[in-house]
C-alpha atoms as a PDB file:
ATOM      1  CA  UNK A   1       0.000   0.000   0.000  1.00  0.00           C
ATOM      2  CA  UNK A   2       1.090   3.233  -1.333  1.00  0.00           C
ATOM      3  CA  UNK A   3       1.803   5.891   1.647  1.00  0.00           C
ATOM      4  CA  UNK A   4       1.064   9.739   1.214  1.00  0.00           C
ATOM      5  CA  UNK A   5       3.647  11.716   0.332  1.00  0.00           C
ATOM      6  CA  UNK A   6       3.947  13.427   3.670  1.00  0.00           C
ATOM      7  CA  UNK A   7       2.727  12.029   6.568  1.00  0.00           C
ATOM      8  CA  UNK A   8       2.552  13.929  10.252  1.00  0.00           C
ATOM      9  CA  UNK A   9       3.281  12.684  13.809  1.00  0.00           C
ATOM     10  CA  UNK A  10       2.234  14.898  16.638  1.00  0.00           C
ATOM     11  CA  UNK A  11       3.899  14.967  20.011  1.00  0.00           C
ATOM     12  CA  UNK A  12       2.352  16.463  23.521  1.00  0.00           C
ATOM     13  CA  UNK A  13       5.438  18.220  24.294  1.00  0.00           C
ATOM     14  CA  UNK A  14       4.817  19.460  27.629  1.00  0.00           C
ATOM     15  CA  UNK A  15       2.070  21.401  27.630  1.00  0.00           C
ATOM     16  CA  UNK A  16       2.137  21.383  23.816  1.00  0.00           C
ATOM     17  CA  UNK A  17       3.487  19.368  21.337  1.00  0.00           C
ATOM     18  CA  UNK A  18       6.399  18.215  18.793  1.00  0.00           C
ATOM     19  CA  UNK A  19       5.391  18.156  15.703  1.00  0.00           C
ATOM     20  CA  UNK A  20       7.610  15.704  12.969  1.00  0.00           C
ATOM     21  CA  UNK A  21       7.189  15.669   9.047  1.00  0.00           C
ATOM     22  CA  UNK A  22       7.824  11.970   7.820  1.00  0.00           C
ATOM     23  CA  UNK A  23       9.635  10.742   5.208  1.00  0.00           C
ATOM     24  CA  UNK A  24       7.581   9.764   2.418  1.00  0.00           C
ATOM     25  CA  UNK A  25       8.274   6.292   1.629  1.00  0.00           C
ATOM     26  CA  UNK A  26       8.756   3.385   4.092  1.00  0.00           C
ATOM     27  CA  UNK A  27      12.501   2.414   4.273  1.00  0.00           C
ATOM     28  CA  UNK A  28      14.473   5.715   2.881  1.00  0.00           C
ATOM     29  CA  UNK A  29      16.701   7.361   4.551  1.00  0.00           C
ATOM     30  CA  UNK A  30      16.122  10.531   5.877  1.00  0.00           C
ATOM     31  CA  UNK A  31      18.506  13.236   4.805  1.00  0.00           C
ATOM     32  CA  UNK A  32      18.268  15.652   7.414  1.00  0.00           C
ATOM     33  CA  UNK A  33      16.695  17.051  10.370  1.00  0.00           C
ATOM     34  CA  UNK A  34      15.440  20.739  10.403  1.00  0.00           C
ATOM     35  CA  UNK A  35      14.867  21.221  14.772  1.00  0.00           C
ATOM     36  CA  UNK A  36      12.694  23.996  16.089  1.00  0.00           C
ATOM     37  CA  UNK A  37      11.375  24.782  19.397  1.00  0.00           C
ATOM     38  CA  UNK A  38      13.003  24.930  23.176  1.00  0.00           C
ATOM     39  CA  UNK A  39      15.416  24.244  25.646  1.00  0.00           C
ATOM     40  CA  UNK A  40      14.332  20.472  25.413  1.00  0.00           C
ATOM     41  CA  UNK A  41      16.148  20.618  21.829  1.00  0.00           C
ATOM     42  CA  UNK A  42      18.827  23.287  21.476  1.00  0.00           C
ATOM     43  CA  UNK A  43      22.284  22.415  20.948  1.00  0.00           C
ATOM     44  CA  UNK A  44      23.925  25.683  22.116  1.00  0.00           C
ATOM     45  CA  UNK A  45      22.262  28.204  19.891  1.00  0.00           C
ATOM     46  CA  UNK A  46      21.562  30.687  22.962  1.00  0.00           C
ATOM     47  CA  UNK A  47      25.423  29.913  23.963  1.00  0.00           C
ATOM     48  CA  UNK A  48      26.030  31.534  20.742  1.00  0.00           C
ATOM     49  CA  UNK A  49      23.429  34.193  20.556  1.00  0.00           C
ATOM     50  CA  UNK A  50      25.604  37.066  22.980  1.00  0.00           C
ATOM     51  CA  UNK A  51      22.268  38.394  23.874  1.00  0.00           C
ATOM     52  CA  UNK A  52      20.675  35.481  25.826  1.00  0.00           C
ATOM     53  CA  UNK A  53      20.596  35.430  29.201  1.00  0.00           C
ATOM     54  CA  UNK A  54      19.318  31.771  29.005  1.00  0.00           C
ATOM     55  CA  UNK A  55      22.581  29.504  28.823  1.00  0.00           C
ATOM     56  CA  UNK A  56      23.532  26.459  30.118  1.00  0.00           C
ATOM     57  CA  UNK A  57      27.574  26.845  29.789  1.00  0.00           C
ATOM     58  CA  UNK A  58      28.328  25.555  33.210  1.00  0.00           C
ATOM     59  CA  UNK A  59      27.994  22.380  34.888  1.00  0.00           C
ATOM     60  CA  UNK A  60      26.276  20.111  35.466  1.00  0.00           C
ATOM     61  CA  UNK A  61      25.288  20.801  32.032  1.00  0.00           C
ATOM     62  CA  UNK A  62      27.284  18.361  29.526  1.00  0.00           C
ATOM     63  CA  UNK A  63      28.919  16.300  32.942  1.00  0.00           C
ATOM     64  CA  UNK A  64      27.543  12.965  31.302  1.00  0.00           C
ATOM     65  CA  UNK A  65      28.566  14.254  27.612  1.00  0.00           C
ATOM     66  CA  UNK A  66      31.781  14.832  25.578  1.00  0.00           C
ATOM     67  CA  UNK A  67      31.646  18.581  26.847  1.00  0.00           C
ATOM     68  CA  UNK A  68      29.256  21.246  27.802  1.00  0.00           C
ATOM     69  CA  UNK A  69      28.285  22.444  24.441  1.00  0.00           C
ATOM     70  CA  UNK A  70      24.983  24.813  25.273  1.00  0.00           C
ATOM     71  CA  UNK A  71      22.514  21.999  25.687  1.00  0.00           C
ATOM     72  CA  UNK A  72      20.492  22.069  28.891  1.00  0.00           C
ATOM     73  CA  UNK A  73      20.838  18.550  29.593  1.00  0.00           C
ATOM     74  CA  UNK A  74      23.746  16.540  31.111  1.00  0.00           C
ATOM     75  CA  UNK A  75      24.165  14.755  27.901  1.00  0.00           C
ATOM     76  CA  UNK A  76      22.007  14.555  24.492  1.00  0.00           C
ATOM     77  CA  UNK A  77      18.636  16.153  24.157  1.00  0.00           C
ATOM     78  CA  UNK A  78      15.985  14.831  22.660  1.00  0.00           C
ATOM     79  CA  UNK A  79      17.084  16.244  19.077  1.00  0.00           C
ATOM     80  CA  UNK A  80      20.094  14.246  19.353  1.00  0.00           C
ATOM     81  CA  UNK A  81      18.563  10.981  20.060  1.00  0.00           C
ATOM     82  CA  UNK A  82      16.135  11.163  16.952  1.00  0.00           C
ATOM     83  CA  UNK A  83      19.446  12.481  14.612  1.00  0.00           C
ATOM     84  CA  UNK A  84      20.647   8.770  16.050  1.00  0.00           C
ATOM     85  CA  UNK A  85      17.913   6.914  15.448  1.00  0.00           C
ATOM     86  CA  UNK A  86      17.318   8.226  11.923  1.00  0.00           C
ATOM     87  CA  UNK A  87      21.560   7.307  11.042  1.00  0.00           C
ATOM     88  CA  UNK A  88      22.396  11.011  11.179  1.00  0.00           C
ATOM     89  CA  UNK A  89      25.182  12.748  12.962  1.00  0.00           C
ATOM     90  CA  UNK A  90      24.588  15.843  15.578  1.00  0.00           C
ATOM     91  CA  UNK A  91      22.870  18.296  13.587  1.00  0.00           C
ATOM     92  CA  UNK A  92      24.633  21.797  13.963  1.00  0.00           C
ATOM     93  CA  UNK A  93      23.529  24.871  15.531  1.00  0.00           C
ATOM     94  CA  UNK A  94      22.143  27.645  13.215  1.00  0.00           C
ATOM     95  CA  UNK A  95      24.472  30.368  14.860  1.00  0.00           C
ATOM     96  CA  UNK A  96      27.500  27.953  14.829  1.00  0.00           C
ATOM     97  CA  UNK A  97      29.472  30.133  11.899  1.00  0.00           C
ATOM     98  CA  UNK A  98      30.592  26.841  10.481  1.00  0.00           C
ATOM     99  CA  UNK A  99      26.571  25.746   9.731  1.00  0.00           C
ATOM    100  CA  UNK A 100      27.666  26.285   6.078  1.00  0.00           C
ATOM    101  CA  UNK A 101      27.958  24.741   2.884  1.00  0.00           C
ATOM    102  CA  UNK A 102      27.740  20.898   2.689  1.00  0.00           C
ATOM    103  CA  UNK A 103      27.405  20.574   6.534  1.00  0.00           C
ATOM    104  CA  UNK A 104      23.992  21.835   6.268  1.00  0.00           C
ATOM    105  CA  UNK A 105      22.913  18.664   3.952  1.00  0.00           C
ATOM    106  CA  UNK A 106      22.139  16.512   7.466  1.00  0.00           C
ATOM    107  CA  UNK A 107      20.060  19.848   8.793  1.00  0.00           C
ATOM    108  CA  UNK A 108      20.085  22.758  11.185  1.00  0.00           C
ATOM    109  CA  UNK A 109      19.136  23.029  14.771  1.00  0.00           C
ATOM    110  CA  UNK A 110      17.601  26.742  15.469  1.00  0.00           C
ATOM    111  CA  UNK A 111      15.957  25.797  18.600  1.00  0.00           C
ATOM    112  CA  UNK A 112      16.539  28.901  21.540  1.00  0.00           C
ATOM    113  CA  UNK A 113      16.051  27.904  25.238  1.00  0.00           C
ATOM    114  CA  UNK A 114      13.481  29.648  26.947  1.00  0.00           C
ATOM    115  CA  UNK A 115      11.770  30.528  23.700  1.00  0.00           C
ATOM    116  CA  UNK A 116       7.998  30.134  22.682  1.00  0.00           C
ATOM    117  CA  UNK A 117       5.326  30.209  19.966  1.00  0.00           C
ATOM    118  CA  UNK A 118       4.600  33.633  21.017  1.00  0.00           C
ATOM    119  CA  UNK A 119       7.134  36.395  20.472  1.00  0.00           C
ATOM    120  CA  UNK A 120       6.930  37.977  24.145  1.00  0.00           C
ATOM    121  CA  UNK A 121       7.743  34.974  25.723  1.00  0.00           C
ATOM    122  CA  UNK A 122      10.759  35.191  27.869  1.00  0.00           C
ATOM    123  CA  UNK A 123      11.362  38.594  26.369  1.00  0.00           C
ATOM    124  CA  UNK A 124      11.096  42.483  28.357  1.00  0.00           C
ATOM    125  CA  UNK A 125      10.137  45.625  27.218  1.00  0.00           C
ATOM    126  CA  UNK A 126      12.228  48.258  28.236  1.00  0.00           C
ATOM    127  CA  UNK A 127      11.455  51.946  27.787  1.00  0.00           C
ATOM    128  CA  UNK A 128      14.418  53.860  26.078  1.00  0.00           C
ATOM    129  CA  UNK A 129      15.223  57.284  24.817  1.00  0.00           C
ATOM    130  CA  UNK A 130      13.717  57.927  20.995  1.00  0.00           C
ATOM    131  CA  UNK A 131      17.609  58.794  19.045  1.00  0.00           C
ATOM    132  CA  UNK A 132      15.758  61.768  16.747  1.00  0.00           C
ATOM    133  CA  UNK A 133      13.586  62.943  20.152  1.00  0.00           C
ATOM    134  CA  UNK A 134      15.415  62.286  23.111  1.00  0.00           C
ATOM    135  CA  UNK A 135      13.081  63.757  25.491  1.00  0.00           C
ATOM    136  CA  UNK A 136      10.472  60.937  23.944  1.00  0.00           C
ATOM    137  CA  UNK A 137      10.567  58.017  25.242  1.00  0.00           C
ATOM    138  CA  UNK A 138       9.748  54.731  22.915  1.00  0.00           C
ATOM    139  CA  UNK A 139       8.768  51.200  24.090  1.00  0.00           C
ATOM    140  CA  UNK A 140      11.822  48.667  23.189  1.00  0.00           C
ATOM    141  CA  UNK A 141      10.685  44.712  22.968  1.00  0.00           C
ATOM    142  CA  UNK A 142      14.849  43.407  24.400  1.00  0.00           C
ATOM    143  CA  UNK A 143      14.510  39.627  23.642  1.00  0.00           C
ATOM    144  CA  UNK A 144      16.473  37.500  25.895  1.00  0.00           C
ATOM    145  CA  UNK A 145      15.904  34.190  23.518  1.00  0.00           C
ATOM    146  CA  UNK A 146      15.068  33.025  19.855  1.00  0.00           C
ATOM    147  CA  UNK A 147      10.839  32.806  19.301  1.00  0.00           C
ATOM    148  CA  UNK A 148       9.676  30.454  17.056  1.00  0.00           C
ATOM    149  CA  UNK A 149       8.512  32.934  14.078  1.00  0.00           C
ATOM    150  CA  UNK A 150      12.787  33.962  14.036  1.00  0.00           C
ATOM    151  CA  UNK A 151      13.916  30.631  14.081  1.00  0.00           C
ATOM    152  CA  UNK A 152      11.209  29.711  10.993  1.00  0.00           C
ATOM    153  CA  UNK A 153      12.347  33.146   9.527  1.00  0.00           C
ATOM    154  CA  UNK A 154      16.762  31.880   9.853  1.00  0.00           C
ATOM    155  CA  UNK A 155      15.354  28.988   7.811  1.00  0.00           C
ATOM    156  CA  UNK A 156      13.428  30.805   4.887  1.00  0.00           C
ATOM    157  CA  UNK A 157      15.693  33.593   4.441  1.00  0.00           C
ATOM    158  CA  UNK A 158      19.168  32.046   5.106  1.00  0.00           C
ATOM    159  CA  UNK A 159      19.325  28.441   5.028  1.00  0.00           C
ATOM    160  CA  UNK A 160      16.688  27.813   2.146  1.00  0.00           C
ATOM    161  CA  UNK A 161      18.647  29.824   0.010  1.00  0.00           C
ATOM    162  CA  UNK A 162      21.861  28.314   0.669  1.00  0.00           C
ATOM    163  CA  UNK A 163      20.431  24.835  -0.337  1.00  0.00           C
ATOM    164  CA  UNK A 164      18.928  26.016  -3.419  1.00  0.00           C
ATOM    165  CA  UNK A 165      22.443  26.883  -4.306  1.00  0.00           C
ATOM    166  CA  UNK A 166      23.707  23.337  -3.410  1.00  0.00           C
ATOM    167  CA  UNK A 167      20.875  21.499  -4.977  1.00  0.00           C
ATOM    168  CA  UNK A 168      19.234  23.667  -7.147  1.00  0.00           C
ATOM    169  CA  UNK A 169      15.620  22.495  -8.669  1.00  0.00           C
ATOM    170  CA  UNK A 170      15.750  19.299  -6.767  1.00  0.00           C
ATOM    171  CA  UNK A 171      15.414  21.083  -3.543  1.00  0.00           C
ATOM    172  CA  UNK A 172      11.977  20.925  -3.033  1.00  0.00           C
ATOM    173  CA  UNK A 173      12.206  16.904  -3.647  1.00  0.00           C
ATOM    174  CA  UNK A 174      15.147  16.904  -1.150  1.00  0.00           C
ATOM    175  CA  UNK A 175      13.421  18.776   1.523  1.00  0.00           C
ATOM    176  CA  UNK A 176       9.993  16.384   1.271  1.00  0.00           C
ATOM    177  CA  UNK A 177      12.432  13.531   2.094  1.00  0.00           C
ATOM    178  CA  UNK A 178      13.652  15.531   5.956  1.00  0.00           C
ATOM    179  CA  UNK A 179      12.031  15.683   8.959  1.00  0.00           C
ATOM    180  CA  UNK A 180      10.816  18.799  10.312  1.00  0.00           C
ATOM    181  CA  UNK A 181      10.846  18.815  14.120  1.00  0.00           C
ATOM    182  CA  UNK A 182       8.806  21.054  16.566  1.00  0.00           C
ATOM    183  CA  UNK A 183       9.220  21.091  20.257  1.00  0.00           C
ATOM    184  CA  UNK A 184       7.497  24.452  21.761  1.00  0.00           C
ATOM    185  CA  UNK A 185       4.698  25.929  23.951  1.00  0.00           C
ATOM    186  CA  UNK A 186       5.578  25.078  27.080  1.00  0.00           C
ATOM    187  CA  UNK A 187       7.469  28.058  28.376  1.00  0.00           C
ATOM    188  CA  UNK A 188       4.393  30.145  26.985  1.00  0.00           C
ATOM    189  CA  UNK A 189       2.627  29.079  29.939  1.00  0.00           C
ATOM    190  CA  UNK A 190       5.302  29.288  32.207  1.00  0.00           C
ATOM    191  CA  UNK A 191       6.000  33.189  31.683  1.00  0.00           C
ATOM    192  CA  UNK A 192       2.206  33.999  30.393  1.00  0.00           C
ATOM    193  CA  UNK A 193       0.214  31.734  33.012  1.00  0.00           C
ATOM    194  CA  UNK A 194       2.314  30.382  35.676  1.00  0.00           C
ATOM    195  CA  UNK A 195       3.738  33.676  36.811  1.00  0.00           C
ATOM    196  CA  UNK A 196       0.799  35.355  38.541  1.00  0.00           C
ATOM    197  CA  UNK A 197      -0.755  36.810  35.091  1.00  0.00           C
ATOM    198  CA  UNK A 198      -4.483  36.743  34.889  1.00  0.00           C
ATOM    199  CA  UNK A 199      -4.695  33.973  32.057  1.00  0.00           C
ATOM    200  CA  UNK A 200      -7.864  32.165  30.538  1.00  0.00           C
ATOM    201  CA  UNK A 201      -6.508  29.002  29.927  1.00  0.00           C
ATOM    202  CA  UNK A 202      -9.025  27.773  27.212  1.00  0.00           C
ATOM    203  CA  UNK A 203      -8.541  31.118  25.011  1.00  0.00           C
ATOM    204  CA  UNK A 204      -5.034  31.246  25.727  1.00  0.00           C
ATOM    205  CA  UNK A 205      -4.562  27.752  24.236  1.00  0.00           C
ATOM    206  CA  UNK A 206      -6.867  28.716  21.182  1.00  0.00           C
ATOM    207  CA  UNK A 207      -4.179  31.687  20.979  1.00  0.00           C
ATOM    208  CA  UNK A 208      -1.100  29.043  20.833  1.00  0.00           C
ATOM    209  CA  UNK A 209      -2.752  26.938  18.492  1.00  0.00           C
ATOM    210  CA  UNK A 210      -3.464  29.741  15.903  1.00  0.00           C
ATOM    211  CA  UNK A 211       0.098  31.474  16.643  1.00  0.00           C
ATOM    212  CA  UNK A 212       1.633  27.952  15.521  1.00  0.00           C
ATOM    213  CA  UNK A 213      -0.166  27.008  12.958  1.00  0.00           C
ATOM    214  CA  UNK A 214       0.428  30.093  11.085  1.00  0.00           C
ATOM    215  CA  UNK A 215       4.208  29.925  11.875  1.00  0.00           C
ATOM    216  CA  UNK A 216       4.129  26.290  10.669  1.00  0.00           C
ATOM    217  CA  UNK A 217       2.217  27.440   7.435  1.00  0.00           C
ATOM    218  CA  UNK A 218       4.949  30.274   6.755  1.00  0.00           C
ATOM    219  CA  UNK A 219       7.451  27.180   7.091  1.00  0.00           C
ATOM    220  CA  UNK A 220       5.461  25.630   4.525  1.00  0.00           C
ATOM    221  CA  UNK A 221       5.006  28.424   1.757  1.00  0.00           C
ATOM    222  CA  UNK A 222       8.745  28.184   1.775  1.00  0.00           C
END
């Protein structure tokens, strides 16, 4: 029996879910893995990104690993066990400067720890002095990690290109054949619900769901 060309696994990743794109026929071999989402999958990108205030390079982070590498586990995350499973080696971080070329054939991890679906999560507004008036004041959004709708945006507008350049036309056919992993949502409660905010928990999960589903749709139209 014939199986669609793309079929979809969803995850409950706590309190949301990880979402996977499949390959398309049973018994390939999956080229790469694309990884968005959270802590529970970042390989060091916040490490790397001088503005986060959300690292994990100390111990005990990496003690049961080859080194402490920006992952907020004591060895692999979850990302990493998948790359095993499916043959594949670690898939590099976006803002590693060597995620170039050839090495971005196996795919690209631009998950941010402490990020969210929503673009305010884990992030502060700050008020700061307007440059042309500085007697006016303007409100500043200073993000601390990497939302979802950036991470999905460092795909379309950096890495998609660079593949088209290394595969040309048959990129399309090459990217049907990876996985696309999502693992978010859960520090959207945690800084929008969990902290003492008035929240509606019903409407505020109607708000995720939307939020997502257009960010996985922009991912898409790509």
């Amino acid at each position: 029996m014939k199986r669609p060309a793309f079929a979809v696994l969803a995850f409950l990743s706590v309190p949301l879910f990880c979402r996977c794109l499949l390959a398309p026929s049973e018994g390939s071999r999956v080229p790469g893995l694309f990884i968005f989402g959270d802590s529970l999958v970042d390989c060091g990108n916040n490490n790397i990104y001088l503005n986060s205030t959300a690292r994990s390079d100390y111990t005990p982070y990496g003690i049961d690993f080859y080194a402490i590498t920006g992952r907020f586990s004591n060895a692999r995350t979850l990302a990493d066990v998948i790359a095993e499973l499916l043959g594949l080696p670690f898939i590099s971080c976006f803002n590693n400067p060597n995620t170039t070329g050839t090495n971005i054939l196996h795919g690209v991890n631009y998950a941010s720890a402490g990020s969210g679906i929503l673009d305010t999560t884990n992030s502060s507004v700050s008020s700061l002095p307007s440059q042309a008036f500085p007697s006016l004041h303007i409100m500043t959004l200073l993000t601390i990690v990497i939302p979802l709708t950036c991470q999905i945006r460092s795909f379309a507008e950096k890495t998609l290109p660079d593949l088209q350049a290394l595969i040309g036309e048959n990129t399309p056919s090459f990217l049907a054949d990876n996985i696309f992993l999502f693992n978010t949502g859960g520090n959207d409660f945690i800084d929008h619900c969990f902290d003492g905010t008035p929240c509606v928990l019903p409407e505020f999960v109607e708000v995720l769901i939307d939020k997502y589903t257009e960010a996985v749709e922009l991912r898409g139209r790509h």
